[in-house]
PDB file of N, CA and C in Angstrom:
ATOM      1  N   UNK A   1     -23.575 -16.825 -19.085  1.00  0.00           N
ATOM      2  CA  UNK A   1     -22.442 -16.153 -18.482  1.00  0.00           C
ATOM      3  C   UNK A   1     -22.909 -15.418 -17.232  1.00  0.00           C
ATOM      4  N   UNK A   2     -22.016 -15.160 -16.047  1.00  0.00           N
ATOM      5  CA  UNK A   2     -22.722 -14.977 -14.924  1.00  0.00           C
ATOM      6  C   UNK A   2     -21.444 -13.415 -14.494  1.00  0.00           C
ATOM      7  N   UNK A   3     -22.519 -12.546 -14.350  1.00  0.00           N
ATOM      8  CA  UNK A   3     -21.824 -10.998 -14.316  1.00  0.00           C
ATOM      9  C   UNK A   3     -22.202 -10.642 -12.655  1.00  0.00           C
ATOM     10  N   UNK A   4     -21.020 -10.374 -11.996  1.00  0.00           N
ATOM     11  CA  UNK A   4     -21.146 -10.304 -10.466  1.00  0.00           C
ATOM     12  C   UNK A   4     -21.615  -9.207 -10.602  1.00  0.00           C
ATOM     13  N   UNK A   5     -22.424  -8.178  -9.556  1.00  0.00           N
ATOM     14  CA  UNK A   5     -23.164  -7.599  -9.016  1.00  0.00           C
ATOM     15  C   UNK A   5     -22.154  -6.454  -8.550  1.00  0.00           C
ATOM     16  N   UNK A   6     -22.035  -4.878  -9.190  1.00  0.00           N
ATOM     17  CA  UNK A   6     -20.900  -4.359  -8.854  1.00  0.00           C
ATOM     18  C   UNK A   6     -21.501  -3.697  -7.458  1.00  0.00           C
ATOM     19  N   UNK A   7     -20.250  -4.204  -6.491  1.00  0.00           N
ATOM     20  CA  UNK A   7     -20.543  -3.479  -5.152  1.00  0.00           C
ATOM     21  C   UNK A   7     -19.595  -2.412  -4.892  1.00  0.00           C
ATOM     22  N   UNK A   8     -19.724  -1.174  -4.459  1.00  0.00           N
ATOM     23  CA  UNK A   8     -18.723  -0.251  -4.088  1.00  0.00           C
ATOM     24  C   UNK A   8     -18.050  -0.458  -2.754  1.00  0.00           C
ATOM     25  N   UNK A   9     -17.203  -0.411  -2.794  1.00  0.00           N
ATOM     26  CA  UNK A   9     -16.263  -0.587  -1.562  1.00  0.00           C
ATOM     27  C   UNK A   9     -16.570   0.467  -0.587  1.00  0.00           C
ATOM     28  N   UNK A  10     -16.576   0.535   0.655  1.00  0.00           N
ATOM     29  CA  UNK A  10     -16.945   1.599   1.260  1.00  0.00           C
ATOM     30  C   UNK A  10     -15.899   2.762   1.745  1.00  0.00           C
ATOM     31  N   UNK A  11     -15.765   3.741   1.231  1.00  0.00           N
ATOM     32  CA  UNK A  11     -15.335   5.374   0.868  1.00  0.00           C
ATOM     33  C   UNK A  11     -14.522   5.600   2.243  1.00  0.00           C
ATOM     34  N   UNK A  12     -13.759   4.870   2.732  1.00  0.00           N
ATOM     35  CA  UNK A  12     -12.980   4.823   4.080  1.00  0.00           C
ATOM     36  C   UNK A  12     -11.151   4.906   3.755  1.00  0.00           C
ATOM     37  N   UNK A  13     -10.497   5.653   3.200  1.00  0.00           N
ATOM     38  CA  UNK A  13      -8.694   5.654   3.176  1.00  0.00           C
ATOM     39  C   UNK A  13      -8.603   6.594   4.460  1.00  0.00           C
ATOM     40  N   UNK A  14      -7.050   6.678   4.426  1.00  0.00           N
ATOM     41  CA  UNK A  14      -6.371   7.788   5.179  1.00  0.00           C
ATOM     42  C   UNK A  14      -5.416   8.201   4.541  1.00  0.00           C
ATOM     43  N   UNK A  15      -5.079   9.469   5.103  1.00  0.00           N
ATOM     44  CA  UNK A  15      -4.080  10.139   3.722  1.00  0.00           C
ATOM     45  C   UNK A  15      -2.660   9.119   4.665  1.00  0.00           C
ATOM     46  N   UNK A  16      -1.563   9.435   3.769  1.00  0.00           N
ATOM     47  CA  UNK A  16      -0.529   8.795   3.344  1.00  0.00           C
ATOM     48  C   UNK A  16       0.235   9.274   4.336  1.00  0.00           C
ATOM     49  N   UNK A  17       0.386   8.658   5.244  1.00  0.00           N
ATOM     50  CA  UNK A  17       1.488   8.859   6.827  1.00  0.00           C
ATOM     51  C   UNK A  17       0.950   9.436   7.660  1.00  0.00           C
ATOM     52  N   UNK A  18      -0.346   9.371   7.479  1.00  0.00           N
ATOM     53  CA  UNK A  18      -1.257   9.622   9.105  1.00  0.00           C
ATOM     54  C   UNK A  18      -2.522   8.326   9.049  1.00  0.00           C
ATOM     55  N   UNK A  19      -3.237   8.980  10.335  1.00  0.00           N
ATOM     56  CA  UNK A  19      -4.463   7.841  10.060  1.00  0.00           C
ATOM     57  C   UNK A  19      -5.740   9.148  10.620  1.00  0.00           C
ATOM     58  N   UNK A  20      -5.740  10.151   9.645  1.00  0.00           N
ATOM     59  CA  UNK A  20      -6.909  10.824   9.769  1.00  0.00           C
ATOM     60  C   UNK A  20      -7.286  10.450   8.373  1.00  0.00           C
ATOM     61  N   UNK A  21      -8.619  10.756   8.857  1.00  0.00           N
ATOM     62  CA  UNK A  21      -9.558   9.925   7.666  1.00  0.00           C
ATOM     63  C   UNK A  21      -9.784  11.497   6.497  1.00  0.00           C
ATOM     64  N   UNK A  22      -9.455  10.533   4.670  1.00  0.00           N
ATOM     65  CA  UNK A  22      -9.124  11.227   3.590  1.00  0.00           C
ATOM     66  C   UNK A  22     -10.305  12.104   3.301  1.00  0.00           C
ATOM     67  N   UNK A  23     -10.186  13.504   2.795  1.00  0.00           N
ATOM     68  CA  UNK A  23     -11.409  13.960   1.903  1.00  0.00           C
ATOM     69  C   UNK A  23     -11.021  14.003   0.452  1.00  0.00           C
ATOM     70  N   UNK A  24     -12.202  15.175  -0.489  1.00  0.00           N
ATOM     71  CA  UNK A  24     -12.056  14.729  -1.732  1.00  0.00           C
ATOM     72  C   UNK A  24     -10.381  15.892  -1.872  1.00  0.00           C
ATOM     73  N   UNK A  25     -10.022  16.351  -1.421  1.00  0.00           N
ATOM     74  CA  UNK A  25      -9.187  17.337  -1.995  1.00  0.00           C
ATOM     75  C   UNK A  25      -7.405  16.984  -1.279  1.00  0.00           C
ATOM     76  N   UNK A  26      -7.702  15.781  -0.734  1.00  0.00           N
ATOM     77  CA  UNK A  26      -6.517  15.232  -0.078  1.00  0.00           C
ATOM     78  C   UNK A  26      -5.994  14.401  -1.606  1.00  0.00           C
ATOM     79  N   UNK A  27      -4.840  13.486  -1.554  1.00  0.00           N
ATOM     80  CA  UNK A  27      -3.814  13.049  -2.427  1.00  0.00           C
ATOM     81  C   UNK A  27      -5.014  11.775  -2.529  1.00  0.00           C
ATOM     82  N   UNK A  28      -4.577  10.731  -3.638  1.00  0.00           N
ATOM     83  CA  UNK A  28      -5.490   9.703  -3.856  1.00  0.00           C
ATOM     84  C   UNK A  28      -5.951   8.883  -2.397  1.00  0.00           C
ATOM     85  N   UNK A  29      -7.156   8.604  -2.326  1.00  0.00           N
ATOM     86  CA  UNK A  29      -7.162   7.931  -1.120  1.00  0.00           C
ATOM     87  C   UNK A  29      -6.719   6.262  -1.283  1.00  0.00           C
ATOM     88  N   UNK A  30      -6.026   6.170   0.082  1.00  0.00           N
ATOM     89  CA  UNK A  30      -4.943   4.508  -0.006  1.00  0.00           C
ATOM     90  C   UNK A  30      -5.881   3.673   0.790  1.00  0.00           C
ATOM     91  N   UNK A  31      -6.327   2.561   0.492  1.00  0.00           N
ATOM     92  CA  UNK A  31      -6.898   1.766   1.246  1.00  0.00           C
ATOM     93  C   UNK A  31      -5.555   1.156   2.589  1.00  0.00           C
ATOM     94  N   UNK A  32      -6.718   0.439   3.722  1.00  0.00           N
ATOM     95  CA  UNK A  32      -5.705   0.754   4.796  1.00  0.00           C
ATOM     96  C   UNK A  32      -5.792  -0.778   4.967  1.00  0.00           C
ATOM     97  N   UNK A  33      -4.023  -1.288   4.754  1.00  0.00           N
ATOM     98  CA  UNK A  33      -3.340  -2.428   4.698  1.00  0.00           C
ATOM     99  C   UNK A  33      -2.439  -2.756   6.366  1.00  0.00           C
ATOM    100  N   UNK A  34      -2.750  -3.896   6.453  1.00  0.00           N
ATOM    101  CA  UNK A  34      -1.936  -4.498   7.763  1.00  0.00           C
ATOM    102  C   UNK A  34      -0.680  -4.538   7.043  1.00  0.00           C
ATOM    103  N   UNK A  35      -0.033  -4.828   8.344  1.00  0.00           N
ATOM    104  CA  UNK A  35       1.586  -5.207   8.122  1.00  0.00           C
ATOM    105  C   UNK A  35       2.002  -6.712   7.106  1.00  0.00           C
ATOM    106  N   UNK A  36       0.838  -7.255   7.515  1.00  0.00           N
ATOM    107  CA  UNK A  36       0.827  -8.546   7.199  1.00  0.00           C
ATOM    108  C   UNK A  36       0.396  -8.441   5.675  1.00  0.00           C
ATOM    109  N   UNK A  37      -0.357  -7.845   5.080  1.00  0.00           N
ATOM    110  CA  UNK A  37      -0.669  -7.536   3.951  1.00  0.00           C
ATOM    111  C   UNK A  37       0.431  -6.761   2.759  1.00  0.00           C
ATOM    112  N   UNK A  38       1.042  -5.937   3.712  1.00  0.00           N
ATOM    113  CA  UNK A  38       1.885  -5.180   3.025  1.00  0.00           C
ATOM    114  C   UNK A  38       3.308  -6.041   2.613  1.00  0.00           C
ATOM    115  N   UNK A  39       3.815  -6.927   3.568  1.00  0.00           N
ATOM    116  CA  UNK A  39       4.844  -7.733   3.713  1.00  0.00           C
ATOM    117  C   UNK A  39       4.340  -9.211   2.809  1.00  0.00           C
ATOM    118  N   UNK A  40       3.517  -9.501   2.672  1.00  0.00           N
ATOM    119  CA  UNK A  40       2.979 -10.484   1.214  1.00  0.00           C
ATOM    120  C   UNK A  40       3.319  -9.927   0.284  1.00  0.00           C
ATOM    121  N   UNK A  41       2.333  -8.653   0.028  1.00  0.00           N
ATOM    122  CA  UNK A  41       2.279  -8.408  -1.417  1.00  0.00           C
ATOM    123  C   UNK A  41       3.571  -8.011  -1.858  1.00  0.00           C
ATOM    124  N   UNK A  42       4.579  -7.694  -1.005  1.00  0.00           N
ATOM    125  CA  UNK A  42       6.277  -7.192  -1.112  1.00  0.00           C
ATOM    126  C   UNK A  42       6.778  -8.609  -1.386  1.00  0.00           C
ATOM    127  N   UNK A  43       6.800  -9.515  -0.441  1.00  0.00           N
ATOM    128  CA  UNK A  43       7.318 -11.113  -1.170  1.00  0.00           C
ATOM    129  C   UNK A  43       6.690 -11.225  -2.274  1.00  0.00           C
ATOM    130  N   UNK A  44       5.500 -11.534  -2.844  1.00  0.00           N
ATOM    131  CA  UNK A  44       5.086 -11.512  -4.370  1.00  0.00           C
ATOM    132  C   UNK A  44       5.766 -10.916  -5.029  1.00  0.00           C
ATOM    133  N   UNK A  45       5.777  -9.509  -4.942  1.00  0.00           N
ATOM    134  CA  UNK A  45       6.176  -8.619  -6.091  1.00  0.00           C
ATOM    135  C   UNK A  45       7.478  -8.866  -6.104  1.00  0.00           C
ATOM    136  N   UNK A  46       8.330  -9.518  -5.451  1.00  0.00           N
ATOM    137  CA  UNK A  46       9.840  -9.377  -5.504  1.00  0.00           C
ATOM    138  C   UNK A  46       9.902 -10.865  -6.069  1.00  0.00           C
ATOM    139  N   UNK A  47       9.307 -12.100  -6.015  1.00  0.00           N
ATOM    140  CA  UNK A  47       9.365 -13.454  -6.537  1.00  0.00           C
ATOM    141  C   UNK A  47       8.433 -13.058  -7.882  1.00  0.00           C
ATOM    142  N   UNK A  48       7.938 -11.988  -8.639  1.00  0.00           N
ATOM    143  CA  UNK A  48       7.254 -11.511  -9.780  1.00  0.00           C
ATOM    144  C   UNK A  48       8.699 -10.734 -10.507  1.00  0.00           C
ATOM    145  N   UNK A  49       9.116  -9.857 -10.203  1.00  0.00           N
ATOM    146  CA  UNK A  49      10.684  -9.774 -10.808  1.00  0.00           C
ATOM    147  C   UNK A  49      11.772 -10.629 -10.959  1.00  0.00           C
ATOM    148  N   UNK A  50      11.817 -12.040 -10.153  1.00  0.00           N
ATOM    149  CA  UNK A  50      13.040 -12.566 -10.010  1.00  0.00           C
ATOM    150  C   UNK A  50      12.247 -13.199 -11.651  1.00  0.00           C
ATOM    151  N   UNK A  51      11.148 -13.800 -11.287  1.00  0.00           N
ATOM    152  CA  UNK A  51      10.727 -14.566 -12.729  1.00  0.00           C
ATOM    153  C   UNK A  51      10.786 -13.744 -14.035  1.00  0.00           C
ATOM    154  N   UNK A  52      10.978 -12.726 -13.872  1.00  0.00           N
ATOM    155  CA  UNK A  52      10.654 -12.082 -15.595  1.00  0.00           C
ATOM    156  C   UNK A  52      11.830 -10.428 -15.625  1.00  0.00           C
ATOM    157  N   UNK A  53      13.037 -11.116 -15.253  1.00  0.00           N
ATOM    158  CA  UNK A  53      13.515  -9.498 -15.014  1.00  0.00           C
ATOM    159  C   UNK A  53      13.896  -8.833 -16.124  1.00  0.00           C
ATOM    160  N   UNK A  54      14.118  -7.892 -16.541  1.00  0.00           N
ATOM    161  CA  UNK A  54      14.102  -6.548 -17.511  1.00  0.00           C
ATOM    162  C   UNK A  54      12.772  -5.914 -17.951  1.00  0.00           C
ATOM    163  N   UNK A  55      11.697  -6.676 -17.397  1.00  0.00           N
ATOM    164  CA  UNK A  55      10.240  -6.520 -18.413  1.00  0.00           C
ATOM    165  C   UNK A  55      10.266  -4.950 -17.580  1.00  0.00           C
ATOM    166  N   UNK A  56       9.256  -4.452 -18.225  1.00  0.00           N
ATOM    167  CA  UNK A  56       8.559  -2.854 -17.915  1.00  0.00           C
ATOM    168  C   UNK A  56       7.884  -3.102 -16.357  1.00  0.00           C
ATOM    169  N   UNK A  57       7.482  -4.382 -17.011  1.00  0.00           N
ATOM    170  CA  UNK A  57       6.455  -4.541 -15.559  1.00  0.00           C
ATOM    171  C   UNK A  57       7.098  -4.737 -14.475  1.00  0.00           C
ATOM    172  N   UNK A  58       7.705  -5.595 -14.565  1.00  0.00           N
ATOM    173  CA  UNK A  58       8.963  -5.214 -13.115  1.00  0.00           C
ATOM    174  C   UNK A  58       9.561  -4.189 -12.517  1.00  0.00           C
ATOM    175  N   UNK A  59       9.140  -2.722 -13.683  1.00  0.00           N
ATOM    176  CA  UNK A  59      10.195  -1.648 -12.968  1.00  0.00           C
ATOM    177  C   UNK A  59       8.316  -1.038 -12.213  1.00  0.00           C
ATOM    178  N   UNK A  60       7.420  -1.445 -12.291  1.00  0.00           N
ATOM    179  CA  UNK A  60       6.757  -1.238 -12.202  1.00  0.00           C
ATOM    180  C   UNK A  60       6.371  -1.938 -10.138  1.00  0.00           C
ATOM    181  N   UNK A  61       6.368  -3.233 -10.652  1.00  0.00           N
ATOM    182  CA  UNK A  61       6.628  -4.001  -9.668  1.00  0.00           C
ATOM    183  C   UNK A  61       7.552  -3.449  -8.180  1.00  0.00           C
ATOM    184  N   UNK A  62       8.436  -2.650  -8.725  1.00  0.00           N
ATOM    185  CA  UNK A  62       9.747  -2.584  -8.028  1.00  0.00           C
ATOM    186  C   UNK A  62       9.718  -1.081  -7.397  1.00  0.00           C
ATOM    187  N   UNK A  63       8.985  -0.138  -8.134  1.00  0.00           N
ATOM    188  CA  UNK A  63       8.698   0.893  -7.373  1.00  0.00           C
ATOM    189  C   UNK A  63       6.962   0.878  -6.598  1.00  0.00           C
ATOM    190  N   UNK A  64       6.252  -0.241  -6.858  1.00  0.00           N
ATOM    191  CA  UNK A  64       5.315  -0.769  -5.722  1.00  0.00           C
ATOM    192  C   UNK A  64       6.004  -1.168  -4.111  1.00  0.00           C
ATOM    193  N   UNK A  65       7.108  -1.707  -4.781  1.00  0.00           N
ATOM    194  CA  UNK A  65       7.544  -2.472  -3.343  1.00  0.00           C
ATOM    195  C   UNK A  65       7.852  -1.032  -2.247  1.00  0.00           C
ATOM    196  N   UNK A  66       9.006  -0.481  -3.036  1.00  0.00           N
ATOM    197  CA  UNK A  66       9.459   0.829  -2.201  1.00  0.00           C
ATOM    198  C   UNK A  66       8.282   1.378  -1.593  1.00  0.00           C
ATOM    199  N   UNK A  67       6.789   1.608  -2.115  1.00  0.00           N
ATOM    200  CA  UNK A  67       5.858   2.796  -2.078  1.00  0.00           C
ATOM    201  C   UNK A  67       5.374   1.603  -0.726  1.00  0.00           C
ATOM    202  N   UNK A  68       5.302   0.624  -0.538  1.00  0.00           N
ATOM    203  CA  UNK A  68       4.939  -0.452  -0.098  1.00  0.00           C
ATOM    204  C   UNK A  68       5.754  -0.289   1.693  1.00  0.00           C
ATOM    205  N   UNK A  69       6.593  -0.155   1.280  1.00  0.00           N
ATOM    206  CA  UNK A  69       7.912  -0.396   1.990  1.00  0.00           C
ATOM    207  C   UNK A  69       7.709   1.479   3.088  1.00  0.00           C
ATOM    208  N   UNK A  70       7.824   2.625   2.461  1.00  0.00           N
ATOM    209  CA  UNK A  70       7.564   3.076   2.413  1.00  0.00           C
ATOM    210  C   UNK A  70       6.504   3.357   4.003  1.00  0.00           C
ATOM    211  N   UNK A  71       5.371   3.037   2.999  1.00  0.00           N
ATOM    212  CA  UNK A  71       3.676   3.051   4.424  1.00  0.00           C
ATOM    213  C   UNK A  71       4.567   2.312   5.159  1.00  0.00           C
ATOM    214  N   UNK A  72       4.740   1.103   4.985  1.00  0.00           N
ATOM    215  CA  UNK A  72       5.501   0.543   5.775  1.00  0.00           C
ATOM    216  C   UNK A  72       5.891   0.812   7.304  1.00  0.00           C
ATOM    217  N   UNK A  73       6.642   1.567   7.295  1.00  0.00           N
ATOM    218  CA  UNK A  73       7.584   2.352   7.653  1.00  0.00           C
ATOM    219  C   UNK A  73       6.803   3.469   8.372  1.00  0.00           C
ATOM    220  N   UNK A  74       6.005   4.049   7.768  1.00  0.00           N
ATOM    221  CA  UNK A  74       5.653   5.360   8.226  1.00  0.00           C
ATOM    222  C   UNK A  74       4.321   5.073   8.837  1.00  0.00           C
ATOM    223  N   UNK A  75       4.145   3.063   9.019  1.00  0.00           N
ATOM    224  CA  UNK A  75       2.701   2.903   9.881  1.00  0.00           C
ATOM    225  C   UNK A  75       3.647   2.521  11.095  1.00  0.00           C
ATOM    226  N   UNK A  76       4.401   2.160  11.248  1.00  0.00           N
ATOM    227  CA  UNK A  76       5.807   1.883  12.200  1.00  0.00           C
ATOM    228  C   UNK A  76       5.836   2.907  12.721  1.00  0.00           C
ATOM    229  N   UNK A  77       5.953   3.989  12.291  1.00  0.00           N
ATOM    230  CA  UNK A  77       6.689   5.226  13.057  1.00  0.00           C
ATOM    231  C   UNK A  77       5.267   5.769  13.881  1.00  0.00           C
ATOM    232  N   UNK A  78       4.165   6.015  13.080  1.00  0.00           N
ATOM    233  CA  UNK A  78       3.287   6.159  14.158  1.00  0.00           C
ATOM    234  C   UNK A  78       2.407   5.770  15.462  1.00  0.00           C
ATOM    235  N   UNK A  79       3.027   4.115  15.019  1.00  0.00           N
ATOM    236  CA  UNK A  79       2.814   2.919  16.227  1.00  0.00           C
ATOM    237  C   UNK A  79       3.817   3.394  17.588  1.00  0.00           C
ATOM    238  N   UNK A  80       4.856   4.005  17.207  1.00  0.00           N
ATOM    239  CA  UNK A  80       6.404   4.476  18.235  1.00  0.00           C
ATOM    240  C   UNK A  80       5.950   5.195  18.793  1.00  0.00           C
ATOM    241  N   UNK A  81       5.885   5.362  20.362  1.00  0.00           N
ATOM    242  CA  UNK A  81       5.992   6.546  20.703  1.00  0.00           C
ATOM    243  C   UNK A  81       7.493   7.493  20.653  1.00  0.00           C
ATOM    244  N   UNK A  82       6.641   9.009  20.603  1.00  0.00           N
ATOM    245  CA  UNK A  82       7.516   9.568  20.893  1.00  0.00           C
ATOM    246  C   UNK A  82       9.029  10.129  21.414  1.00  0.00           C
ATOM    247  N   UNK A  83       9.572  10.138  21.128  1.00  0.00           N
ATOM    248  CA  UNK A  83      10.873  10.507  21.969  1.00  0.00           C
ATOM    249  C   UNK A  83      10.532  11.578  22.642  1.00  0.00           C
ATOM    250  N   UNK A  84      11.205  11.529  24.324  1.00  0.00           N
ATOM    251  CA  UNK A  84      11.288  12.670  25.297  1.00  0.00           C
ATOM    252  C   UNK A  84      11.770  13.449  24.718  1.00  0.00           C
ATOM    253  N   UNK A  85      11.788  14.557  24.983  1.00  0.00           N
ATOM    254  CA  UNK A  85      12.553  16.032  25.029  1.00  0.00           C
ATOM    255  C   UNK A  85      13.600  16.178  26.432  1.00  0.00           C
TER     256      UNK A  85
END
């Protein structure tokens, strides 16, 4: 039997609607997802509910998408500039 070699991922999030980099006393640290990443795993998870709907895991599924949806959104808004005054 062949046991992969555990590697640690390297200790790099940003807290949750900025892109300053997380410490230990910030909210869980989020690994940092493209648009393109985020908008997959949202088609999955939504073709993962159509197949099995009422399960637990779907309500599970379904508040991923929002949290998903969400960064989303709030990696959007910091791409925008500003509005004048």
């Amino acid at each position: 039997m062949f046991r992969r070699k555990h590697l640690h991922a390297p200790p790099v999030a940003v807290r949750p609607g900025t892109l300053d980099v997380a410490d230990d006393n910030d909210d869980p640290m989020l690994p940092v997802l493209t648009q393109a990443e985020i908008l997959a795993a949202v088609n999955l998870l939504e073709h993962y509910i159509q197949l099995s709907p009422g399960d637990h895991p779907t309500d599970l599924a379904g508040t991923l998408i929002v949290r998903l949806l969400d960064r989303l959104h709030r990696l959007d808004n910091l791409d925008s500039p500003e509005p004048a005054h």
